[in-house]
Protein backbone atom coordinates (compact mmCIF):
# COMPACT_ATOMS: atom_id res chain seq x y z
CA UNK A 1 0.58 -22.63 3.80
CA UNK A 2 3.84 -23.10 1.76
CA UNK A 3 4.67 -26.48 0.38
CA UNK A 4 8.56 -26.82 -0.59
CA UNK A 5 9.77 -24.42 -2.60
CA UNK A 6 6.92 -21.24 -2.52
CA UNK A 7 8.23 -19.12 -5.48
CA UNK A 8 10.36 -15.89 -6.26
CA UNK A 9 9.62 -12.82 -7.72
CA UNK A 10 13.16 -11.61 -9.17
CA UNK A 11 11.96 -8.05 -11.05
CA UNK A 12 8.36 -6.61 -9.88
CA UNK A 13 7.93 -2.97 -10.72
CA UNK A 14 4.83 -1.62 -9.24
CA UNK A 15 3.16 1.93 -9.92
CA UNK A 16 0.17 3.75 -7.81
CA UNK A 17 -1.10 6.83 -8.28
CA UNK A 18 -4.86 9.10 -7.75
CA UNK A 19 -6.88 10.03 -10.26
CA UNK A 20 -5.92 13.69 -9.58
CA UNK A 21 -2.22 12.97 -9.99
CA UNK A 22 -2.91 11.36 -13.34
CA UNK A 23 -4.58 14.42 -14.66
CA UNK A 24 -2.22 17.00 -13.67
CA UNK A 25 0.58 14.80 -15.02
CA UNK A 26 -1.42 14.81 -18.30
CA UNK A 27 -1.36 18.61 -17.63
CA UNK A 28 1.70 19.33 -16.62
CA UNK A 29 2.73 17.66 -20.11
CA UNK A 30 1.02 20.46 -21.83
CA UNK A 31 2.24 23.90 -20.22
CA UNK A 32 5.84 25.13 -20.03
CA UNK A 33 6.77 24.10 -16.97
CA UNK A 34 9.20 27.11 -16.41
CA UNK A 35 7.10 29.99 -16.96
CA UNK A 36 5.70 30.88 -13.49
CA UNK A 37 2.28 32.20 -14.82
CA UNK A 38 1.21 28.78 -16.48
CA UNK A 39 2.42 26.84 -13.45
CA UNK A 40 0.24 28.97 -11.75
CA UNK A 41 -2.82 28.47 -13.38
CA UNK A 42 -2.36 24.73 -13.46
CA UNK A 43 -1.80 24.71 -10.03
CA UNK A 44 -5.00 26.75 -9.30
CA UNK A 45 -7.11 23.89 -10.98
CA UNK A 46 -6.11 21.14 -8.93
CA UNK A 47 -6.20 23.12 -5.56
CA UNK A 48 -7.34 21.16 -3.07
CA UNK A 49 -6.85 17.60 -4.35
CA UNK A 50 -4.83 15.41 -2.77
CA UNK A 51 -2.01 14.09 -4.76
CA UNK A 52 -0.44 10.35 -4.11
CA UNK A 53 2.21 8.57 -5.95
CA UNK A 54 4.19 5.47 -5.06
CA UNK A 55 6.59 3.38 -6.85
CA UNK A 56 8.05 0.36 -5.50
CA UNK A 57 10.42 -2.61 -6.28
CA UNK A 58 10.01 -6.01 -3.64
CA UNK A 59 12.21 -8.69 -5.54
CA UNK A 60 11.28 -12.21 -2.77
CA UNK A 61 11.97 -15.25 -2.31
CA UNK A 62 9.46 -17.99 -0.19
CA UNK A 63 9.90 -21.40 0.92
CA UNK A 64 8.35 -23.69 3.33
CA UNK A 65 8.13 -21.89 6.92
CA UNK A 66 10.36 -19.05 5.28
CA UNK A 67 10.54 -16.06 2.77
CA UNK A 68 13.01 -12.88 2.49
CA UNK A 69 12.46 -9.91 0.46
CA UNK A 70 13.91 -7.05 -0.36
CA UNK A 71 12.00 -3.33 -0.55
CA UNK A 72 12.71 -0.23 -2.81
CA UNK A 73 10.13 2.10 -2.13
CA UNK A 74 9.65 5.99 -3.45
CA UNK A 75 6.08 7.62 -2.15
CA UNK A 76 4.97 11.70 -2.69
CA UNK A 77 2.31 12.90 -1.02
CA UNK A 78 1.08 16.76 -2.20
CA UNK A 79 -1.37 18.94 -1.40
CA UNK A 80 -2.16 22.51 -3.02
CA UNK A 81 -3.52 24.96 -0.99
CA UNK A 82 -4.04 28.96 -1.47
CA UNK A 83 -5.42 30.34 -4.91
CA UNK A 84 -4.42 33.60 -4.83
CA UNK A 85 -0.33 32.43 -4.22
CA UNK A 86 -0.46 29.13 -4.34
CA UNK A 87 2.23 26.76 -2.42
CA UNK A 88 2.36 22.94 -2.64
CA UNK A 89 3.38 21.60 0.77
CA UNK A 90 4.93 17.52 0.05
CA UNK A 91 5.87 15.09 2.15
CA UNK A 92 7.99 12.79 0.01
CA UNK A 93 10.16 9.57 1.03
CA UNK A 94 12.49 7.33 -0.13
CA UNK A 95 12.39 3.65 1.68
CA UNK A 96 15.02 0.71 1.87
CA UNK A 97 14.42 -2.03 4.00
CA UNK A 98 15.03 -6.05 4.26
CA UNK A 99 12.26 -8.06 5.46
CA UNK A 100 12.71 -11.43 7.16
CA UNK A 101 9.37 -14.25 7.69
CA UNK A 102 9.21 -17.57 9.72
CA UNK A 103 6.21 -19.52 10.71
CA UNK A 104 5.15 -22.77 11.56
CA UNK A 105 1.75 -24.84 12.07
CA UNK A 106 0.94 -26.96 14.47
CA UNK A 107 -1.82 -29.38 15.21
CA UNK A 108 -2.14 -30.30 11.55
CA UNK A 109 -2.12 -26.41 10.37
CA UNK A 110 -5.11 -25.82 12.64
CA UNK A 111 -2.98 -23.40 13.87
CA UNK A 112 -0.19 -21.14 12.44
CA UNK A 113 2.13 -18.53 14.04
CA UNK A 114 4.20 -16.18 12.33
CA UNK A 115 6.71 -13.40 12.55
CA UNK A 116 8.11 -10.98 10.27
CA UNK A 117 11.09 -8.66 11.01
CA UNK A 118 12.03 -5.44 9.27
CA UNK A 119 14.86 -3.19 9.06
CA UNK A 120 13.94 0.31 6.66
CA UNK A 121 15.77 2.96 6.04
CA UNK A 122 13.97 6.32 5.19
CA UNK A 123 15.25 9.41 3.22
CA UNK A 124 13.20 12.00 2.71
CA UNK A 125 11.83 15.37 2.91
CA UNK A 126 8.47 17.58 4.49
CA UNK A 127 8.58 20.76 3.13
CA UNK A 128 6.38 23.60 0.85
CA UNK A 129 7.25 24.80 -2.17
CA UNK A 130 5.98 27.73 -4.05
CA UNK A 131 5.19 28.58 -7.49
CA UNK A 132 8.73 30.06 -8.50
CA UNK A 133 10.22 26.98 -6.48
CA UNK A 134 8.46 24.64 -8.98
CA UNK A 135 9.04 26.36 -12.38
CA UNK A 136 13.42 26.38 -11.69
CA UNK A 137 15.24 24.38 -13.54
CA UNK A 138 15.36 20.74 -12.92
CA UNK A 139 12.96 21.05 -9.44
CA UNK A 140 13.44 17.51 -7.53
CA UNK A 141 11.37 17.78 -4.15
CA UNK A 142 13.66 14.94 -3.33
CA UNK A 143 16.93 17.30 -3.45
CA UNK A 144 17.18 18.89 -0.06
CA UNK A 145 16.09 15.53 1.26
CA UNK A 146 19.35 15.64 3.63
CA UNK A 147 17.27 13.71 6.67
CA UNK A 148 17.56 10.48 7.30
CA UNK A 149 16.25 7.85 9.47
CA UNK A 150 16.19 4.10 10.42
CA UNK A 151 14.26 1.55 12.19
CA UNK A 152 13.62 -1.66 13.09
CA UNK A 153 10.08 -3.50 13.92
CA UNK A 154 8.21 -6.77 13.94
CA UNK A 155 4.96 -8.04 13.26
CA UNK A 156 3.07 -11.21 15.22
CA UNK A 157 0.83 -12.81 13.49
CA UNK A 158 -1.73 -16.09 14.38
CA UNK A 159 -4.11 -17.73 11.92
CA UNK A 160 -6.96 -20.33 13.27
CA UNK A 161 -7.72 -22.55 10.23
CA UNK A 162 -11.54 -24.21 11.53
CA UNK A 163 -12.67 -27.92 10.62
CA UNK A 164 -15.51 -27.25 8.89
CA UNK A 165 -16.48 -28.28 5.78
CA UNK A 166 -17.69 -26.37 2.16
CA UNK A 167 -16.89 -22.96 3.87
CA UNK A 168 -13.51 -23.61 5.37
CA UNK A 169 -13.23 -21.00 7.61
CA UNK A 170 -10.09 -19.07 8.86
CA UNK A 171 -9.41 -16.72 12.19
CA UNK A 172 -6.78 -14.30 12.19
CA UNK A 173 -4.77 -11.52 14.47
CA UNK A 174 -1.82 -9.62 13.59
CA UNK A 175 0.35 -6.93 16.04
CA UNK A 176 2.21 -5.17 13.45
CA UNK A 177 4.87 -2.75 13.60
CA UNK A 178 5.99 -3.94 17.49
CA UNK A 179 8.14 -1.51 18.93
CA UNK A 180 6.96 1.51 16.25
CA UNK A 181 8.39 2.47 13.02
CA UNK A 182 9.60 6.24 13.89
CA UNK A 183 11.66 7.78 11.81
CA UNK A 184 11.25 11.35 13.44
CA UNK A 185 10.39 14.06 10.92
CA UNK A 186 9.54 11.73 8.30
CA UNK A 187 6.41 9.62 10.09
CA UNK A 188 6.01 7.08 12.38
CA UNK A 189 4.20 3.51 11.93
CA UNK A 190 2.64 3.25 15.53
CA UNK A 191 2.23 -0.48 16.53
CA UNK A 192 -1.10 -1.80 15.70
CA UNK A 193 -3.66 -4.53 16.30
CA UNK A 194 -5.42 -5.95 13.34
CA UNK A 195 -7.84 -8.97 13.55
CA UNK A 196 -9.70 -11.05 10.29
CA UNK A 197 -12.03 -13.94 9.39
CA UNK A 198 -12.38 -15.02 6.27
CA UNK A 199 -14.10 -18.17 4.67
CA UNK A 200 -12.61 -19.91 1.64
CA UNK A 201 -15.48 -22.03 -0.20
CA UNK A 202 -15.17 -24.03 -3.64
CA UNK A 203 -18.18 -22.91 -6.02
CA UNK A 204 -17.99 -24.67 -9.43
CA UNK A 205 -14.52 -24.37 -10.45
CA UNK A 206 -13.81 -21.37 -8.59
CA UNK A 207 -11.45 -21.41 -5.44
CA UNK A 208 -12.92 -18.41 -3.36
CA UNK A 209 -12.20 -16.33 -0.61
CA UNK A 210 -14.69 -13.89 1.31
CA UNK A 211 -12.86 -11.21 4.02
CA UNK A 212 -13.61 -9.03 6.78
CA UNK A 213 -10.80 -6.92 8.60
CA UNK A 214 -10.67 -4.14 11.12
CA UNK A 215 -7.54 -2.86 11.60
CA UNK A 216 -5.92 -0.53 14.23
CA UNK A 217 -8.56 -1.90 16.91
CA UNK A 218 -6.83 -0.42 19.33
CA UNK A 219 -6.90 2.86 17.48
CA UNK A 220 -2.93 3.55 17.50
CA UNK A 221 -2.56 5.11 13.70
CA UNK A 222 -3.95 8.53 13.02
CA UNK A 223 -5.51 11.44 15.26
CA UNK A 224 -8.80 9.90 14.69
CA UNK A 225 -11.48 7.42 16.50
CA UNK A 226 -13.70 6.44 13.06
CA UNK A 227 -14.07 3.01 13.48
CA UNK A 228 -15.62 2.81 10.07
CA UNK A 229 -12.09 3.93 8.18
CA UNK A 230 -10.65 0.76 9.38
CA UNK A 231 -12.90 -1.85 7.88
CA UNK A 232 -12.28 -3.76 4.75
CA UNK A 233 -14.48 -6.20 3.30
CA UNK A 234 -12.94 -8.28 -0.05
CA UNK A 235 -13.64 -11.30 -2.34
CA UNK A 236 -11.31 -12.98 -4.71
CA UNK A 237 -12.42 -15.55 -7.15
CA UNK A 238 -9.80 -17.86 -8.66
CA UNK A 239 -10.24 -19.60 -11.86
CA UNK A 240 -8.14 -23.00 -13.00
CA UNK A 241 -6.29 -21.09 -14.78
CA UNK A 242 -4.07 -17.87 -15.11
CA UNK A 243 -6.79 -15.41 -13.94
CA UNK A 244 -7.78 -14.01 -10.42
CA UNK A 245 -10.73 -11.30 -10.46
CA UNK A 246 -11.55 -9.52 -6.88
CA UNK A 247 -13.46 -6.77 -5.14
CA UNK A 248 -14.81 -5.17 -2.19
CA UNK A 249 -14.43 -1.80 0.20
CA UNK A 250 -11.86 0.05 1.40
CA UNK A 251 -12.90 2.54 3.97
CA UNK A 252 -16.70 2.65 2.50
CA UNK A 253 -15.23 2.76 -1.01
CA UNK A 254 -15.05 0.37 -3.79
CA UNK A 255 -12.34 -1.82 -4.40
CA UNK A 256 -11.75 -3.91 -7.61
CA UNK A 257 -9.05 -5.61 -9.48
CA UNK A 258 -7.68 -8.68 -11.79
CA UNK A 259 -4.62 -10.41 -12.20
CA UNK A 260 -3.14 -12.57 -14.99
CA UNK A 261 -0.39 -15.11 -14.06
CA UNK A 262 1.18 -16.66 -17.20
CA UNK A 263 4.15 -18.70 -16.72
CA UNK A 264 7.10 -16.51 -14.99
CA UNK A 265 4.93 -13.33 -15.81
CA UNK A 266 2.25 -12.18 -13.72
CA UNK A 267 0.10 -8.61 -14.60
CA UNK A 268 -1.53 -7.34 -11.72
CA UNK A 269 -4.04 -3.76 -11.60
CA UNK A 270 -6.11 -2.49 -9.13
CA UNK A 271 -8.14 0.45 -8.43
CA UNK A 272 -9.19 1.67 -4.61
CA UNK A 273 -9.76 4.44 -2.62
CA UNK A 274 -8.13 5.89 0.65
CA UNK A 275 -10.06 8.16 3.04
CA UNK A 276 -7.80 10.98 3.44
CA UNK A 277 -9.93 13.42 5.66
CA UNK A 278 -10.80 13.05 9.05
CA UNK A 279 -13.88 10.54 8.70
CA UNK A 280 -15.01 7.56 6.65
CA UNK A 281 -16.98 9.41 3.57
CA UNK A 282 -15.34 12.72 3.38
CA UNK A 283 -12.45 13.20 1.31
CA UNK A 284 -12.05 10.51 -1.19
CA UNK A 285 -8.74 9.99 -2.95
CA UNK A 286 -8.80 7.56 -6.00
CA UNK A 287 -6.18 5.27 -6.42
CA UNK A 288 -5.03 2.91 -9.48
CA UNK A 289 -2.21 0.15 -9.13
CA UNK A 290 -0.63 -1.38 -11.90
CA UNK A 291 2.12 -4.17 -11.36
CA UNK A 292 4.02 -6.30 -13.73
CA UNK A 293 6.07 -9.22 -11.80
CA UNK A 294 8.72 -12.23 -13.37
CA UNK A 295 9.13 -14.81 -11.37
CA UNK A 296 8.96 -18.44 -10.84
């Protein structure tokens, strides 16, 4: 879909985090962090809520039939469990990886293959920590993080672009993650089948896009067989100018966002929700994403 020259993104800092991280951050802030009784206590409000964090760093650069980036990528998982001595158990990792795209079209874009291969390096560490563990001086879950792995993977992708007018309608099936992601200890991406459609229609001065995808048809990822955690529906709305609004559902949860693209500086948020226990509707874990990106 790239015409000459696509763009680059040279510094894009992006931040993610639940709801329930956000508060006991604002918590945290407010107890002494090395007396064991008030960690405690703060710990015994948030138990059982799942904690996510992710920070991440994907400088890029696209052209025609081509693009290379670069990932930096920190993510901590926690959850809290027993009141009367409670432990945090973590699974926290540190990625690296180079990422490498090609594609092509043929029969005037009706049809477009591509391919994306990635090398990532993992660091990290699964582990639980207690109360005392937590109030030492300068605790780093990262510290111990003495294992590491590497990997390499790629993902097949088709798109069927339909000749038909006003709604413009696209096909689309990816196998990511050929070969698996394992990095032992520290998780595996299992290969996985996704498949799309989408239709793309003009209203007014809006450029428009309407999405369904299931992924993990196949049901490769996870221990369970919910269909229904593997849906997304979306819809982005494009004005002329600088500002993209979207929404939709994640796993049976909302979805919404914006982002404002001025110049070389684009401001991207978004809030969602992931499905963390064993069925769609269970165990909800808010999310908020907030990136800011210079490029050209």
């Amino acid at each position: 879909d790239v015409e000459g020259f696509g763009g680059a993104e040279i510094l894009n800092p992006l931040v993610e985090l639940s709801s329930s991280s956000l508060d006991l951050y604002k918590d945290l802030a407010d107890i002494d962090q090395d007396n064991t009784s008030q960690v405690t206590d703060l710990l015994n409000r948030f138990i059982g809520e799942h904690q996510h964090l992710r920070t991440s760093l994907f400088p890029s650069v696209v052209f025609h039939n081509f693009g290379i980036g670069v990932l930096g990528q920190a993510t901590l998982d926690a959850e809290i469990r027993n009141r009367a001595n409670p432990v945090v158990t973590v699974d926290a990792k540190v990625d690296l990886g180079l990422l490498a795209s090609a594609a092509y079209a043929f029969y005037d874009k009706t049809i477009q293959i591509g391919v994306t291969g990635k090398y990532i390096q993992r660091r990290g560490v699964v582990d639980t920590f207690t109360v005392v563990d937590i109030a030492s001086d300068n605790f780093d879950p990262l510290e111990d993080a003495d294992e590491s792995k590497n990997d390499f993977a790629f993902d097949l992708g088709a798109k069927v672009n339909i000749d038909m007018p006003v709604i413009k309608p696209t096909l689309a099936i990816v196998l990511q993650n050929i070969t698996d992601l394992d990095f032992d200890q520290l998780g595996k991406l299992p290969q996985q089948l996704n498949v799309g459609v989408a239709i793309n229609p003009d209203l007014w001065i809006l450029h428009t896009t309407f999405a369904l995808e299931v992924d993990d048809i196949t049901k490769e990822v996870g221990t369970d067989d919910d269909m229904y955690k593997r849906v997304h529906l979306g819809a982005e709305l494009r004005f002329p100018t600088i500002l993209a609004v979207r929404a939709g559902f994640n796993q049976g949860y909302w979805t919404a966002g914006a982002t404002v693209d001025i110049w070389i500086l684009k401001l991207s948020y978004a809030t969602y929700a992931e499905e963390v226990g064993a069925s769609a509707g269970q165990r909800e874990d808010r999310r908020h994403v907030a990136q800011v990106a210079l490029g050209f």
